[in-house]
Protein backbone atom coordinates (compact mmCIF):
# COMPACT_ATOMS: atom_id res chain seq x y z
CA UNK A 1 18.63 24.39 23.70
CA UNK A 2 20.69 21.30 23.67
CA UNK A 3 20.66 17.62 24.75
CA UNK A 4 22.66 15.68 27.27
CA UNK A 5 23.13 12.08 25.73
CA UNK A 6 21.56 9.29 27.50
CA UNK A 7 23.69 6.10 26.45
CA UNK A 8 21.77 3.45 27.90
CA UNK A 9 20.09 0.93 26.07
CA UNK A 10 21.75 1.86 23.03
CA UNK A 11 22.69 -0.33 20.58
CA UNK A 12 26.70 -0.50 19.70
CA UNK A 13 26.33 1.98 16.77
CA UNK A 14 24.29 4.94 18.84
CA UNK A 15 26.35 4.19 21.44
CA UNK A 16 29.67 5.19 19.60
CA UNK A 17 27.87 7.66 17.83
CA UNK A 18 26.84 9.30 21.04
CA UNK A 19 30.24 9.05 22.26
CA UNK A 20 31.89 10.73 19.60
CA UNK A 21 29.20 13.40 20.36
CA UNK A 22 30.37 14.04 24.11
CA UNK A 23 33.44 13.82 23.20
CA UNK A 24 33.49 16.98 20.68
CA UNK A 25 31.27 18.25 22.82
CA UNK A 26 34.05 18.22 25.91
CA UNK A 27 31.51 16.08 28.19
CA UNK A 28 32.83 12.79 27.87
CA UNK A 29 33.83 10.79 30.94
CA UNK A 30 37.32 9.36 31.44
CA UNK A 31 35.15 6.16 31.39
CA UNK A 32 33.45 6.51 27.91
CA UNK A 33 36.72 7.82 26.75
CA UNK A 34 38.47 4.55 27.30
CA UNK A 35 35.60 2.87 25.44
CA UNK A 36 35.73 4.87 22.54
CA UNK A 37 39.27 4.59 22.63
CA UNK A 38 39.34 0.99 22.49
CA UNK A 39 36.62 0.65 19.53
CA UNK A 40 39.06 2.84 17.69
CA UNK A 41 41.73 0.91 18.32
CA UNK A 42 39.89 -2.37 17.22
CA UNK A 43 40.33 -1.96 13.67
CA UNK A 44 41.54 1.19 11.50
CA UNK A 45 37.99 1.46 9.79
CA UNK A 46 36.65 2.61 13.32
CA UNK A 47 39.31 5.02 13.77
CA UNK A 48 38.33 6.23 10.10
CA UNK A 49 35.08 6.97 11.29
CA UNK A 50 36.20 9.05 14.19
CA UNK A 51 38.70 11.18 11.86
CA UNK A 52 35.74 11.57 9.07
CA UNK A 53 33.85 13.57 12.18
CA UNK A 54 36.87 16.75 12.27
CA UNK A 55 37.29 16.76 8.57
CA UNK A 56 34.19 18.85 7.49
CA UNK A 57 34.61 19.13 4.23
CA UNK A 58 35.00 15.31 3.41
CA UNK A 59 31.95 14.84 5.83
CA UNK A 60 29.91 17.30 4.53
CA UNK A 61 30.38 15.34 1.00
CA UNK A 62 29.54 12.27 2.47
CA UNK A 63 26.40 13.60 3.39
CA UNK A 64 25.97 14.91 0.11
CA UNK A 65 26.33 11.08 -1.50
CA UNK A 66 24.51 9.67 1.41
CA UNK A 67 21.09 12.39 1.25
CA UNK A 68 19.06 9.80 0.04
CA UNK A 69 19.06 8.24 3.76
CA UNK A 70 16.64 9.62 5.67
CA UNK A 71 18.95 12.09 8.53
CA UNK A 72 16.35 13.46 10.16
CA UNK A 73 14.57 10.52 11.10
CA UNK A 74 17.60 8.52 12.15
CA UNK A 75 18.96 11.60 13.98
CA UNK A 76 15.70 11.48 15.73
CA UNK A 77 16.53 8.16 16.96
CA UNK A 78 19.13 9.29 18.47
CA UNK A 79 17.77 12.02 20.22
CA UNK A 80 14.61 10.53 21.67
CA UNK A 81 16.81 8.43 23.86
CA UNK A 82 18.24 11.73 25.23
CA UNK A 83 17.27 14.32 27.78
CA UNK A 84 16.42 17.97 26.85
CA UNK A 85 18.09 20.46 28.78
CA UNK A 86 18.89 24.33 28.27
CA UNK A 87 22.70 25.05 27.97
CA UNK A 88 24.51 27.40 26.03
CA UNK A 89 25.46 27.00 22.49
CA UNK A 90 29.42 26.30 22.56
CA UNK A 91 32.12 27.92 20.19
CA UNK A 92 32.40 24.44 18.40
CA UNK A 93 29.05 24.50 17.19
CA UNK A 94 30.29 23.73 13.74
CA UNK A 95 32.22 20.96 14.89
CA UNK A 96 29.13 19.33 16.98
CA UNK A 97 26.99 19.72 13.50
CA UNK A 98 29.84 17.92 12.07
CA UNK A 99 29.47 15.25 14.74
CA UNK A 100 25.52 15.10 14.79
CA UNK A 101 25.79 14.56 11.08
CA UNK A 102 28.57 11.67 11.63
CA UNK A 103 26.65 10.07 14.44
CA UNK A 104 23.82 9.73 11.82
CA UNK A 105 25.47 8.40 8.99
CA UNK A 106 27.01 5.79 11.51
CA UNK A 107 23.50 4.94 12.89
CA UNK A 108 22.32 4.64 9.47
CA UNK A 109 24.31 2.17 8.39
CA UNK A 110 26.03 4.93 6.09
CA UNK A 111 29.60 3.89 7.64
CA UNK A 112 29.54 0.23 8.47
CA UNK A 113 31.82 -2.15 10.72
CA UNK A 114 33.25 -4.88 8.95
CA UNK A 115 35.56 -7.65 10.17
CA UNK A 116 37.83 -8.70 8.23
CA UNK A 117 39.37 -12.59 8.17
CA UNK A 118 42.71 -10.78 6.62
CA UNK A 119 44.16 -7.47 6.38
CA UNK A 120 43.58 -6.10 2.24
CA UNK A 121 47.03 -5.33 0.48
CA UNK A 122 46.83 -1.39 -0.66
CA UNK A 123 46.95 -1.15 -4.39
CA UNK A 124 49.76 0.45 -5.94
CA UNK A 125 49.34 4.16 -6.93
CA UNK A 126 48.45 3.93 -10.25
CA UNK A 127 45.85 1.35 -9.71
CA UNK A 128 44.27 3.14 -7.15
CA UNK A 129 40.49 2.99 -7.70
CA UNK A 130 37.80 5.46 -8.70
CA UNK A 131 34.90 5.20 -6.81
CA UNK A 132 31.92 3.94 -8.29
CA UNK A 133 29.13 6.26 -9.68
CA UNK A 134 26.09 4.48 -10.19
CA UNK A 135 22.73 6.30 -9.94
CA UNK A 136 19.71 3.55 -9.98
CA UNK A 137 16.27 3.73 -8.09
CA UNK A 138 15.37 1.18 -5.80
CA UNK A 139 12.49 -1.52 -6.67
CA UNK A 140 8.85 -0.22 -5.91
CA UNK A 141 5.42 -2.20 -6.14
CA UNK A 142 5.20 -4.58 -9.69
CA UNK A 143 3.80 -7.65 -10.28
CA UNK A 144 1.64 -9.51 -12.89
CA UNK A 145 -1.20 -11.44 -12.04
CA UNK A 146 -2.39 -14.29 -14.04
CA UNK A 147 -6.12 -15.62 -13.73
CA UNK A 148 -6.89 -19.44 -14.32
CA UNK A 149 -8.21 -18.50 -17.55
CA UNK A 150 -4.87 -17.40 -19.00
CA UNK A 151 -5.45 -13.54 -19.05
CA UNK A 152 -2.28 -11.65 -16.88
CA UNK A 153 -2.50 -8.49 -15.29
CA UNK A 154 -0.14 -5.51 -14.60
CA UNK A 155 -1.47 -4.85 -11.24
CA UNK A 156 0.65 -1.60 -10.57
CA UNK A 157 -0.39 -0.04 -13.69
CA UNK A 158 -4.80 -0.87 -13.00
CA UNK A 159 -6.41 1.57 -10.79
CA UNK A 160 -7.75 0.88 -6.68
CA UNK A 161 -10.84 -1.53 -6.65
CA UNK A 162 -11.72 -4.50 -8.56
CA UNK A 163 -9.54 -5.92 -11.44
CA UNK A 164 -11.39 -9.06 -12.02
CA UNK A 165 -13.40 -12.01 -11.07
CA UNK A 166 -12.67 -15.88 -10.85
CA UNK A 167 -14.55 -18.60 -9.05
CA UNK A 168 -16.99 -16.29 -7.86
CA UNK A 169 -14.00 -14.67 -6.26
CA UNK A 170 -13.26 -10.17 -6.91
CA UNK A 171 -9.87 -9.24 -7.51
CA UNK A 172 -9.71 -6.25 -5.52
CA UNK A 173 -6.53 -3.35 -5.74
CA UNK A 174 -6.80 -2.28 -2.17
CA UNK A 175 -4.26 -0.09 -2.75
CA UNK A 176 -0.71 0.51 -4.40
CA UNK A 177 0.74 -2.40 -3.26
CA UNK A 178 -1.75 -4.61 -2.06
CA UNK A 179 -4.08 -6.69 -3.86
CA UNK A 180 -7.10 -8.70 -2.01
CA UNK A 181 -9.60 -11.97 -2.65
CA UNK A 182 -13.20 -11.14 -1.47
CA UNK A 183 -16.40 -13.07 -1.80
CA UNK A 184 -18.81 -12.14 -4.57
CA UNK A 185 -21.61 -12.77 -2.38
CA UNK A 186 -22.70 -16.41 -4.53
CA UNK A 187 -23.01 -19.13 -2.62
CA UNK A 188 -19.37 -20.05 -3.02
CA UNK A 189 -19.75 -23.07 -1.50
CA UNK A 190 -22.78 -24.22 -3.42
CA UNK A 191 -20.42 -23.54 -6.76
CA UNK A 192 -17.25 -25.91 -5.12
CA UNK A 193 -19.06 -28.62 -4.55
CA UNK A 194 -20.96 -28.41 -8.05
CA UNK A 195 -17.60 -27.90 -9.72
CA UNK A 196 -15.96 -31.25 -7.86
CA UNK A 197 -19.18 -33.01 -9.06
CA UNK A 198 -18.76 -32.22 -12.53
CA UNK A 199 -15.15 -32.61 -11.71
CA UNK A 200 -13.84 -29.40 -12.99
CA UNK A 201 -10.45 -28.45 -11.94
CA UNK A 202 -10.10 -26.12 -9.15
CA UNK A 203 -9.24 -22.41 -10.32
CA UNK A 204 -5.24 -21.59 -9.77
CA UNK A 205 -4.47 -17.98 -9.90
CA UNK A 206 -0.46 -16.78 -9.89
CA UNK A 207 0.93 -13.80 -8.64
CA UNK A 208 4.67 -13.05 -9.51
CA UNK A 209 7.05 -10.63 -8.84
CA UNK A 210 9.95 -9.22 -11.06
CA UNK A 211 13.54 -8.23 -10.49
CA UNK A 212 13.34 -4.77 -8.38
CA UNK A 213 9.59 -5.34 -7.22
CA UNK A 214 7.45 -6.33 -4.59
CA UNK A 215 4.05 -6.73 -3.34
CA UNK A 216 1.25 -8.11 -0.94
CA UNK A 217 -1.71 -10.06 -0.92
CA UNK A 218 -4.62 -11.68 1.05
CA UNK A 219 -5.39 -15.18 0.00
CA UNK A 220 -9.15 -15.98 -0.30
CA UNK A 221 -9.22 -17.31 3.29
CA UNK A 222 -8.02 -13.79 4.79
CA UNK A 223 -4.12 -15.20 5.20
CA UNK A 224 -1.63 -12.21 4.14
CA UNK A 225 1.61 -12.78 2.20
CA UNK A 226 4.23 -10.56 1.19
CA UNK A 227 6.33 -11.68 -1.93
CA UNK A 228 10.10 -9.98 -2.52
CA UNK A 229 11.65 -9.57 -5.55
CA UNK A 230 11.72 -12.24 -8.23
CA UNK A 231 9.24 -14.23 -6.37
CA UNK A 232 5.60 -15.96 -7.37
CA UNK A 233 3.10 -17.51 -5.67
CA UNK A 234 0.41 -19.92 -6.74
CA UNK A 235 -3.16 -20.52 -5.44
CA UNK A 236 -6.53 -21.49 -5.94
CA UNK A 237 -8.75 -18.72 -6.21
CA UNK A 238 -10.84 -20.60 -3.81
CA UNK A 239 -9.85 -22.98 -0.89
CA UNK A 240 -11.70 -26.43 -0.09
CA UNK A 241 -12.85 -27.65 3.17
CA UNK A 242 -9.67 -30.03 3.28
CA UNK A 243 -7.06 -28.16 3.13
CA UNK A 244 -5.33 -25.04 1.74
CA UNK A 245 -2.53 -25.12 -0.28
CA UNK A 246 -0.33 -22.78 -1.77
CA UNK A 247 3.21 -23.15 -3.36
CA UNK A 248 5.73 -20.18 -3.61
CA UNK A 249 9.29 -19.23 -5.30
CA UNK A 250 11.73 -17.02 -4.59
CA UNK A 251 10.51 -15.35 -0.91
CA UNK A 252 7.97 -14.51 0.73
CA UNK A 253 6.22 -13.75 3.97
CA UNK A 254 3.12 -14.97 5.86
CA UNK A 255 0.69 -14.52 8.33
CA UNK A 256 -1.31 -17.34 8.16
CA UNK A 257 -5.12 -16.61 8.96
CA UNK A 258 -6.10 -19.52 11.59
CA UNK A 259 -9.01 -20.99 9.63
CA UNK A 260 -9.85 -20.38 5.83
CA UNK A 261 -13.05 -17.90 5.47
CA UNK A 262 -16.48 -19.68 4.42
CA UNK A 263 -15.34 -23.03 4.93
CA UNK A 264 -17.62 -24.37 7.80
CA UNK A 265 -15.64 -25.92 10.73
CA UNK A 266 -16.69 -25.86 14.30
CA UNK A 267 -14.46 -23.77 16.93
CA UNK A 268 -11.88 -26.63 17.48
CA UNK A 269 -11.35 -27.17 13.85
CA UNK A 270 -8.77 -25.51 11.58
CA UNK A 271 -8.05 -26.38 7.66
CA UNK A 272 -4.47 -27.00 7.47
CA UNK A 273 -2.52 -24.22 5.87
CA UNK A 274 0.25 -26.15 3.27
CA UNK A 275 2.70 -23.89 1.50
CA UNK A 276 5.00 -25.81 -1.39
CA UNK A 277 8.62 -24.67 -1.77
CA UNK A 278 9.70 -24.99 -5.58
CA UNK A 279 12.59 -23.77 -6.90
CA UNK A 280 13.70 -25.15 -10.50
CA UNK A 281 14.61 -28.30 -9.65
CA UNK A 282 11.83 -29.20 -8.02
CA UNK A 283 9.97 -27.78 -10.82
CA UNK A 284 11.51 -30.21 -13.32
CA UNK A 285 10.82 -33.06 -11.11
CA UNK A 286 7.71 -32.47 -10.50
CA UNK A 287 7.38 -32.05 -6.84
CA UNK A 288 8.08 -29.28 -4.35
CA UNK A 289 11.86 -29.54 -2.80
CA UNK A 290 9.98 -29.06 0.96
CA UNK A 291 6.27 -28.58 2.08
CA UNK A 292 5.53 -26.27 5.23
CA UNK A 293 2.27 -27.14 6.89
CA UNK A 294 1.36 -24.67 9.27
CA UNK A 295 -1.88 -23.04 11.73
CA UNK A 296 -1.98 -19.36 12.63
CA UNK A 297 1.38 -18.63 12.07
CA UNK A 298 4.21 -15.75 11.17
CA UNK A 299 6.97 -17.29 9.00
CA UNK A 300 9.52 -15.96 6.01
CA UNK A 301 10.66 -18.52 3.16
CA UNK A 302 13.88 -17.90 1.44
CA UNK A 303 14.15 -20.08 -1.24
CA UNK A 304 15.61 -17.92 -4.37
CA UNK A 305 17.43 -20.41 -7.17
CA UNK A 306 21.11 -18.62 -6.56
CA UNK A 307 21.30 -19.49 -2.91
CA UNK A 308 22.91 -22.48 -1.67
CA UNK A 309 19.92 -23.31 0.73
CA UNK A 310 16.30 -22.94 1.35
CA UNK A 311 15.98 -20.94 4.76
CA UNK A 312 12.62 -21.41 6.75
CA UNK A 313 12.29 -18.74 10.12
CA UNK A 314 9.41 -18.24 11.89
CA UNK A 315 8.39 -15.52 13.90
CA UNK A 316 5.01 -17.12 15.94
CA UNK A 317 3.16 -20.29 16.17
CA UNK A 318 4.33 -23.34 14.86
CA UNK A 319 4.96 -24.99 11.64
CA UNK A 320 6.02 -28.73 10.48
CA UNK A 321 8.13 -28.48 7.70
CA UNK A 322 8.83 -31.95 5.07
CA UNK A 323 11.79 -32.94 2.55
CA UNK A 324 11.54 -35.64 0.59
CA UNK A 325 14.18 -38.51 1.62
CA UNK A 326 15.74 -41.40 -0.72
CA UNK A 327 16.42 -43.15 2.58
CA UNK A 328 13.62 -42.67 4.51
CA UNK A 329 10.64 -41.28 2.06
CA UNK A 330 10.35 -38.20 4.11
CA UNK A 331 12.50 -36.00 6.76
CA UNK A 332 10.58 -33.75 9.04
CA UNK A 333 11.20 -31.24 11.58
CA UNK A 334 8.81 -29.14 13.85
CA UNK A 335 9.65 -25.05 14.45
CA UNK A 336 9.23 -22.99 17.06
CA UNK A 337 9.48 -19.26 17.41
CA UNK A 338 12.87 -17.93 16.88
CA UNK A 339 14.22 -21.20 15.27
CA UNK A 340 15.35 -21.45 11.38
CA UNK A 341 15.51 -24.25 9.31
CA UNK A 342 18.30 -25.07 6.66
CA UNK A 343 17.32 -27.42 3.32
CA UNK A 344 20.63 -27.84 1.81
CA UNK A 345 19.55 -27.94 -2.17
CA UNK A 346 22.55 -30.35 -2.59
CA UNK A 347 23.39 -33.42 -0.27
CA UNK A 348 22.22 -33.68 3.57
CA UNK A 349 22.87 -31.19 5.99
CA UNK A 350 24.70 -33.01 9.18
CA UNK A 351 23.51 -36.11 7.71
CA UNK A 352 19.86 -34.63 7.54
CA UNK A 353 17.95 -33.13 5.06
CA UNK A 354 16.62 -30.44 7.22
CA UNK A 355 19.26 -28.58 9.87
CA UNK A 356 17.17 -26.80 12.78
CA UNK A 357 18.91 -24.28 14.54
CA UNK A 358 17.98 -21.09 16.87
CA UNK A 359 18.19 -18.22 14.21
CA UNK A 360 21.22 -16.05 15.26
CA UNK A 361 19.13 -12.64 13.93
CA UNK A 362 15.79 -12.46 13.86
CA UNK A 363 16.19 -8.74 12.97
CA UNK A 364 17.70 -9.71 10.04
CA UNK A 365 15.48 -12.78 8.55
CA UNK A 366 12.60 -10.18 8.61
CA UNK A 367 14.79 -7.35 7.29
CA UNK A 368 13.40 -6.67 4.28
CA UNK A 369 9.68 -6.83 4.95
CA UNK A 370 10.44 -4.41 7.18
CA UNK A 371 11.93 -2.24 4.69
CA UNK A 372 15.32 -2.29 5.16
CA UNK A 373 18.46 -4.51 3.90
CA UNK A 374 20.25 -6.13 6.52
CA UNK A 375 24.04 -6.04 6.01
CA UNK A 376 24.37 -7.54 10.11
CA UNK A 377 27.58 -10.52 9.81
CA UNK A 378 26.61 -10.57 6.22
CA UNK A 379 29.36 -11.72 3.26
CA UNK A 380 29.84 -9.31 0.37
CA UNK A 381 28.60 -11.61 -2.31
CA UNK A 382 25.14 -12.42 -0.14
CA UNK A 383 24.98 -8.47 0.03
CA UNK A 384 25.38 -8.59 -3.80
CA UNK A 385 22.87 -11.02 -4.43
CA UNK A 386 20.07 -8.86 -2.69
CA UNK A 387 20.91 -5.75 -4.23
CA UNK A 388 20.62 -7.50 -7.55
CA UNK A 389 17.41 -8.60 -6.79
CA UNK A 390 15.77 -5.66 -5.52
CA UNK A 391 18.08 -3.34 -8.27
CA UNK A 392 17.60 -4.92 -10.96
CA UNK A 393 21.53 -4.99 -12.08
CA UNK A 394 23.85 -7.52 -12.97
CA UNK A 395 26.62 -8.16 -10.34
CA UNK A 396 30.19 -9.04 -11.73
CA UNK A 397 33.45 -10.24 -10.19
CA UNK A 398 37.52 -9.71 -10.56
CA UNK A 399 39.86 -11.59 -8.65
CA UNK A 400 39.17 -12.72 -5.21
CA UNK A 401 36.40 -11.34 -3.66
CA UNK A 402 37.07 -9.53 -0.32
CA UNK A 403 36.37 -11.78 2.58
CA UNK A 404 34.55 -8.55 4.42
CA UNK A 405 31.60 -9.70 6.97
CA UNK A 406 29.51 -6.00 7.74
CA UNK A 407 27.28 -4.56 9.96
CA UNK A 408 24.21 -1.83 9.90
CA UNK A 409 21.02 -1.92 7.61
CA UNK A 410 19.94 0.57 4.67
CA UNK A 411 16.52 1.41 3.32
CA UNK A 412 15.19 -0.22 0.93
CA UNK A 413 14.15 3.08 -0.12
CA UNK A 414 17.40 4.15 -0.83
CA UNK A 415 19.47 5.17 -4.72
CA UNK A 416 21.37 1.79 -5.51
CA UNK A 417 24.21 4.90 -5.57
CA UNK A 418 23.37 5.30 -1.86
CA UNK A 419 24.12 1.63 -1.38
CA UNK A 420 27.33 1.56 -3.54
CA UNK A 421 28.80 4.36 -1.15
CA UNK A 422 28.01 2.63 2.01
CA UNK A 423 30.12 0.04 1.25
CA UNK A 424 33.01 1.92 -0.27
CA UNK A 425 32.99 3.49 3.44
CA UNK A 426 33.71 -0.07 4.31
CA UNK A 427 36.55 -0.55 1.86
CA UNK A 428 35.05 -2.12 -0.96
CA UNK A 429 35.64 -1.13 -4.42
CA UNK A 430 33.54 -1.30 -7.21
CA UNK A 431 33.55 -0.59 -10.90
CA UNK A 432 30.35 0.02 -13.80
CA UNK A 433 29.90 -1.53 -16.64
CA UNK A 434 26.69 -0.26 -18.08
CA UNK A 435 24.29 -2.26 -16.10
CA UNK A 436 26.47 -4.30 -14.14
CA UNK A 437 28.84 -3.79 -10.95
CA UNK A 438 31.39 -5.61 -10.73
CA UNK A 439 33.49 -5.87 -7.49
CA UNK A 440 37.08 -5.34 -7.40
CA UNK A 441 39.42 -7.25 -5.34
C-alpha cells in the first residue's frame, strides 16, 4: 500500500517535502517540477536539502542526530493530507524511505530556510569547523512558590493535592505542572472584610520560574496563567471586590476568567483584571514599566530583562494597556485580537511610548505555550536568547554574528543537541565551552 500526495493546503515546507517525494517517486508533474526547481534555485541551502535526500548515508546520520524529533508524528502530518491507494512497491523503495525520512526532517524544522542579507565567506581549510556536540535536556516543570508568610516551596518536588493554606485559600498540586487556588470553604469574604477593618495587609503569594522551567496556575478567581522560563508572578492569595491585580516578569500567558470567583457582582458587572509589567528597572523605581487592564481575555506578555522591548499580543477580547509618560503622565493604547503592542524600554517608539501594530505571526507569539520554539523570520541571537532560557546555558559570541533570518519550529521537547544540529543544517557554526555555546562567525 502506498499514498498519492495531496499538495493542497500545504504549507511551503510539506509542500516541498511532498514534492521531493513525487519526484523520487517518478510522479511529479512537469508543473511541480518547475516549482521545485525554482525553490532550489532560490538559494544553495534549498538545493542542499534536495541533494541530502540521494545521499543515504549522510541522511540516515542526520536522522540519527535529529531522533529526538518526533518522525512519526510529523510524518503523520504529512500523510493525513494524502490519499490511500494500493500500488505496487517500486524498485526505489530505498530511495523513497530516504525521501519520506527527508520530507520529515524538513517538516520538522530539522533543515530550516534561512535568508540571508549577504552571502558567508567559506573559511579556509584549516579553519574549517567541527560541529558542535552538545548533549543537554530541555527545561521541564520547576518553580518555587513563596507564601505571604515567608515559607517557599519546591512545587515539582511535593506530591498531587494540597501543599498549603493562606487566607483561607488551599494550595492545591493538580498535577505535574499545574498548581491551583481553591476555597477552604470559610466564609472568605467574612475574613476580607475583617482583615481591611483591622487593616491587615492583604496576603501576596509569588510563584517564580527558573532558567529551563515552566509552569501553570489558576489564580484564586479561576483565571489561568502560564509562566516560561525565568519568569514570576505575584498575587494576592485572595482578590477584593475592586479589582484584581497581579504583576508578572519575564513571560507569561493568560486566560483571564471574566469575573473573580466569590466576589458578589450582578450579571453586568465584572472586577477589572490589572496585570503589572516589571522588569528591573521598574523594580528600582518603584512602579511597573506598563499596566494591562483587561476582561475575559487571551493575551501573552514578553517582557524578559535582555530584550530590547516589552511585547504585548493578544489572542481574544480586549485589553487597555498604560506607560507612564514624562510628557503627558500616561500613554495608552487599546488591543484587539491579532494586534501586538511594542514598549520600547529605552526612548519612545515613533514618538510614542507604546507602538500598536497587527502582529505579523500569531503562530509564533504563542509558540512556546504551545510547545514548540518558533525559529519563523527569527535573528540568530533572538534564537539564542530562548534557548538560553529554556536550556539553561550560557550563550557566547566571536566576531560578527551571522545576519541569518530562519524558518520552521522545534519541540520544546527536544536535546539542546537536537537544536544545535538544526541550525548547523542552516549554516551556523557553533563551538562548547563547558556550559556555554558560543557562535562562530
Amino acid at each position: 500500500m502506498d499514498t498519492a500526495i495531496n499538495l493542497s493546503g500545504m504549507e511551503d515546507a510539506d509542500y516541498f517535502a511532498a514534492l521531493l517525494l513525487k519526484q523520487l517517486r517518478q510522479e511529479i508533474t512537469e508543473e511541480e517540477l518547475q516549482h521545485l526547481e525554482a525553490w532550489k534555485a532560490s538559494h544553495p541551502s534549498f538545493a542542499g536539502v534536495a541533494e541530502s535526500v540521494n545521499d543515504g548515508d549522510q541522511l540516515l546520520a542526520d536522522l540519527l542526530a535529529m531522533k529526538q524529533v518526533d518522525m512519526e508524528g510529523w510524518w503523520q502530518k504529512i500523510s493525513d493530507q494524502a490519499a490511500t491507494i494500493k500500488k505496487p512497491v517500486p524498485i526505489y523503495r530505498r530511495w523513497y524511505t530516504y525521501a519520506a525520512a527527508a520530507a520529515v526532517l524538513l517538516t520538522a524544522g530539522a533543515i530550516t530556510w534561512k535568508y540571508m542579507s549577504a552571502e558567508k565567506p567559506e573559511l579556509p581549510l584549516t579553519e574549517q569547523y567541527q560541529p558542535a556536540s552538545f548533549n543537554m535536556a530541555p527545561g521541564d516543570n520547576k518553580a518555587t512558590l513563596t507564601l505571604s508568610n515567608g515559607r517557599v516551596l519546591q512545587v515539582e518536588d511535593a506530591a498531587n493535592g494540597t501543599l498549603a493554606q493562606d487566607a483561607n485559600m488551599n494550595v492545591v498540586k493538580v498535577e505535574d505542572g499545574v498548581l491551583k487556588y481553591e476555597g477552604t470553604g470559610f466564609n472568605q469574604q467574612a475574613d476580607q472584610q475583617l482583615w481591611a477593618a483591622w487593616n491587615i495587609a492583604t496576603p501576596y503569594n509569588k510563584l517564580s520560574t527558573p532558567r529551563g522551567g515552566q509552569y501553570s496556575l489558576q489564580l484564586p478567581d479561576g483565571s489561568k496563567v502560564r509562566l516560561n522560563a525565568a519568569s514570576s508572578i505575584t498575587f494576592p492569595a485572595y482578590f477584593s471586590a475592586a479589582e484584581r491585580r497581579v504583576s508578572i516578569t519575564g513571560e507569561a500567558y493568560f486566560e483571564v476568567a471574566g469575573r473573580a470567583s466569590g466576589v458578589p457582582a450582578s450579571d453586568e458587572e465584572t472586577v477589572p483584571f490589572i496585570v503589572d509589567v516589571l522588569t528591573p528597572a521598574s523594580e528600582a523605581a518603584a512602579g511597573p514599566l506598563a499596566s494591562i487592564e483587561v476582561l475575559g481575555t487571551s493575551f501573552n506578555i514578553m517582557a524578559y530583562s535582555d530584550e530590547a522591548a516589552v511585547k504585548t499580543t493578544l489572542l481574544n477580547g480586549k485589553i487597555k494597556i498604560s506607560v507612564p509618560d514624562v510628557m503627558s503622565g500616561k500613554d495608552t493604547a487599546v488591543l484587539l485580537p491579532g494586534q501586538q503592542a511594542l514598549i520600547a524600554k529605552a526612548g519612545k517608539v515613533a514618538g510614542r511610548s507604546i507602538s500598536v501594530t497587527r502582529a505579523e505571526d500569531m503562530e509564533a507569539a504563542f509558540a512556546w505555550k504551545n510547545g514548540y520554539i518558533s525559529l519563523r523570520n527569527t535573528d540568530l541571537r533572538s534564537i539564542m536568547r530562548i534557548l538560553s532560557r529554556w536550556y539553561n546555558v550560557e550563550i557566547g559570541y566571536e566576531g560578527k554574528t551571522p545576519d541569518y533570518k530562519f524558518g520552521g519550529s522545534i519541540p520544546r521537547t527536544a536535546n539542546l543537541s537536537t537544536v544545535i544540529k538544526t541550525l548547523e543544517y542552516s549554516g551556523v557554526h557553533f563551538k562548547i565551552e563547558k556550559n556555554k555555546i558560543i557562535v562562530l562567525p
